[in-house]
C-alpha atoms as a PDB file:
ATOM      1  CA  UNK A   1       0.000   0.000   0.000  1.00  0.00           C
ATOM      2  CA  UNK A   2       1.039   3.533  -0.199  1.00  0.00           C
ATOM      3  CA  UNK A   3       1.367   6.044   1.733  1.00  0.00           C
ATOM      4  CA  UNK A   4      -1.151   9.077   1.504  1.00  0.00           C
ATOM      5  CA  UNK A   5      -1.171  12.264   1.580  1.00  0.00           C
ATOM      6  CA  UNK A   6       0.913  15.468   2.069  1.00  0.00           C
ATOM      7  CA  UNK A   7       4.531  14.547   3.118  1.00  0.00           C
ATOM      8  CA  UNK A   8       6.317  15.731   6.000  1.00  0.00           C
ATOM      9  CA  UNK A   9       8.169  19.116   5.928  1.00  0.00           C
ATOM     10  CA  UNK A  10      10.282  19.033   8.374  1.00  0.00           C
ATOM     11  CA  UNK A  11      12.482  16.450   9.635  1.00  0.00           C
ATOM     12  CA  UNK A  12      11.127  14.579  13.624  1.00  0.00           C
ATOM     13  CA  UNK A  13      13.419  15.942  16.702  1.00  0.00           C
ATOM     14  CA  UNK A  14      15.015  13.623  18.152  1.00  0.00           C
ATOM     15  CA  UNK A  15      14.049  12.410  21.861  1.00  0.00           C
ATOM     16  CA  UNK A  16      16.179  13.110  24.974  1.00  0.00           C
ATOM     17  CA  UNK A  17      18.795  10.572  25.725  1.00  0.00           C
ATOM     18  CA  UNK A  18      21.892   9.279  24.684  1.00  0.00           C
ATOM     19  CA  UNK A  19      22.503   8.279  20.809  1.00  0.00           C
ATOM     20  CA  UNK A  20      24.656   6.024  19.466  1.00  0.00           C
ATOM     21  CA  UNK A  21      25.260   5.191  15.434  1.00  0.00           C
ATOM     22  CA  UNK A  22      26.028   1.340  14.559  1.00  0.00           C
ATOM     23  CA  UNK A  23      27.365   0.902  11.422  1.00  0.00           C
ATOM     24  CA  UNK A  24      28.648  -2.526   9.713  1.00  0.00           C
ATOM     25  CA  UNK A  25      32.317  -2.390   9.261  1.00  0.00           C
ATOM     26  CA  UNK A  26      33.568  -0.729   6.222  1.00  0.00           C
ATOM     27  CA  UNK A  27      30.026   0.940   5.683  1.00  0.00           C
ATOM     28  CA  UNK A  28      29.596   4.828   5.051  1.00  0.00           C
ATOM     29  CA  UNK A  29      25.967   5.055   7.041  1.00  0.00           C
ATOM     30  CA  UNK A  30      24.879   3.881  10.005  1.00  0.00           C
ATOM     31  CA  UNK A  31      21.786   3.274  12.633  1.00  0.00           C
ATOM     32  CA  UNK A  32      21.105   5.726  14.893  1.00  0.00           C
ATOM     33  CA  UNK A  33      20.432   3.897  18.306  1.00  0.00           C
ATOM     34  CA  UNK A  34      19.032   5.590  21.441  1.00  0.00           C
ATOM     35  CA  UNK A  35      19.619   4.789  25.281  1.00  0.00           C
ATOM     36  CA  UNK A  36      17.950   6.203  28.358  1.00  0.00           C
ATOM     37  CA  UNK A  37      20.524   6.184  30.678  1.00  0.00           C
ATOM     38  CA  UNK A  38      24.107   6.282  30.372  1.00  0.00           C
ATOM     39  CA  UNK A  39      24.865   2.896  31.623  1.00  0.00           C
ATOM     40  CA  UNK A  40      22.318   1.362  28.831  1.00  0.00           C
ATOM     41  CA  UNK A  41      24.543   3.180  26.410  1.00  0.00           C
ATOM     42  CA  UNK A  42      27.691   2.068  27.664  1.00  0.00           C
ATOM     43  CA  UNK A  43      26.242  -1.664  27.763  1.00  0.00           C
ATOM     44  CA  UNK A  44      25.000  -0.878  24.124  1.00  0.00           C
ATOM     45  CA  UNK A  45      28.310  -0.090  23.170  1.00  0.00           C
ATOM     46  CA  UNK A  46      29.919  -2.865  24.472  1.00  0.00           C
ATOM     47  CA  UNK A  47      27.361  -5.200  22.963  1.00  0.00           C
ATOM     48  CA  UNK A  48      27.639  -3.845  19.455  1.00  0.00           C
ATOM     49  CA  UNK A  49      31.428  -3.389  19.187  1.00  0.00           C
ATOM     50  CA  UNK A  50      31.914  -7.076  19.098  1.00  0.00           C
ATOM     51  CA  UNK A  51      30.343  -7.466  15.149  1.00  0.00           C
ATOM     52  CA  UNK A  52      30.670  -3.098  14.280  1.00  0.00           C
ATOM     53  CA  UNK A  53      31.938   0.006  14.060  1.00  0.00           C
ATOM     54  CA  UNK A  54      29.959   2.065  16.680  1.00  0.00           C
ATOM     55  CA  UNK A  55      30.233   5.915  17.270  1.00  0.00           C
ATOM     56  CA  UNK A  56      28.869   8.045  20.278  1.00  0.00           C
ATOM     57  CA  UNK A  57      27.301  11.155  18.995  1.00  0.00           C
ATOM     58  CA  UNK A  58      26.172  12.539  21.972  1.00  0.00           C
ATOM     59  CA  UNK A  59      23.235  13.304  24.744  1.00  0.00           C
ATOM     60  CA  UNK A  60      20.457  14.934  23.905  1.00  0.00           C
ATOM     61  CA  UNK A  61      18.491  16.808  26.448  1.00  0.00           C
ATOM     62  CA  UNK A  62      15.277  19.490  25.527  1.00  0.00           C
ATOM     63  CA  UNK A  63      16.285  19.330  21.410  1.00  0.00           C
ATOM     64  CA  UNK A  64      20.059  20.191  21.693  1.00  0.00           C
ATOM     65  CA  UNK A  65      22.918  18.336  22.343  1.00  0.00           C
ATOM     66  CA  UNK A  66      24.241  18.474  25.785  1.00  0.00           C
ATOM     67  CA  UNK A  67      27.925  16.343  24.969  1.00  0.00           C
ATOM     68  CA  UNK A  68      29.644  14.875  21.605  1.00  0.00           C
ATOM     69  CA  UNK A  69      30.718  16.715  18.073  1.00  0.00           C
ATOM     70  CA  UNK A  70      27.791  18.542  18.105  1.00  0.00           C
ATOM     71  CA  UNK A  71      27.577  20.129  21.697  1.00  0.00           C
ATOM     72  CA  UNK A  72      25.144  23.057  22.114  1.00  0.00           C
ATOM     73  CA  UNK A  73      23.438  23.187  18.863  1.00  0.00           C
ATOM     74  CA  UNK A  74      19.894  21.962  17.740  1.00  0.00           C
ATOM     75  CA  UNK A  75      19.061  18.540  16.654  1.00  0.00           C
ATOM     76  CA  UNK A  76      17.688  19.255  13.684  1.00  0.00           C
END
């Protein structure tokens, strides 16, 4: 089936908590993956790094990021 209607405009905000992006080894583009707490990320991490490549982007907290490459500035 498709999908109806008017497309979105804008692009969703991301949700408070700490992101993680799991890529396959060698790969250009990844999987955004988001934890509650920090010791659910750090788990995360150590549970994907066995089989990928996985990067910490950051915490997000109220639409901005709080930590990582992109600290202080919007999500979208």
């Amino acid at each position: 089936m498709d999908k109806k209607g008017r497309p979105a405009t804008r692009p969703p905000e991301l949700k408070s908590g700490f992101y993680l992006e799991v890529r396959s080894r060698g790969a250009n583009t990844g999987v955004k993956v988001r934890r509650d707490t920090r010791a659910e990320m750090e788990f995360a991490i150590k549970q994907y790094e066995k089989s990928k490549t996985v990067v910490y982007l950051g915490e997000v907290r109220d639409g901005r990021w709080v930590d990582g490459k992109n600290a202080g500035k919007k999500t979208r």
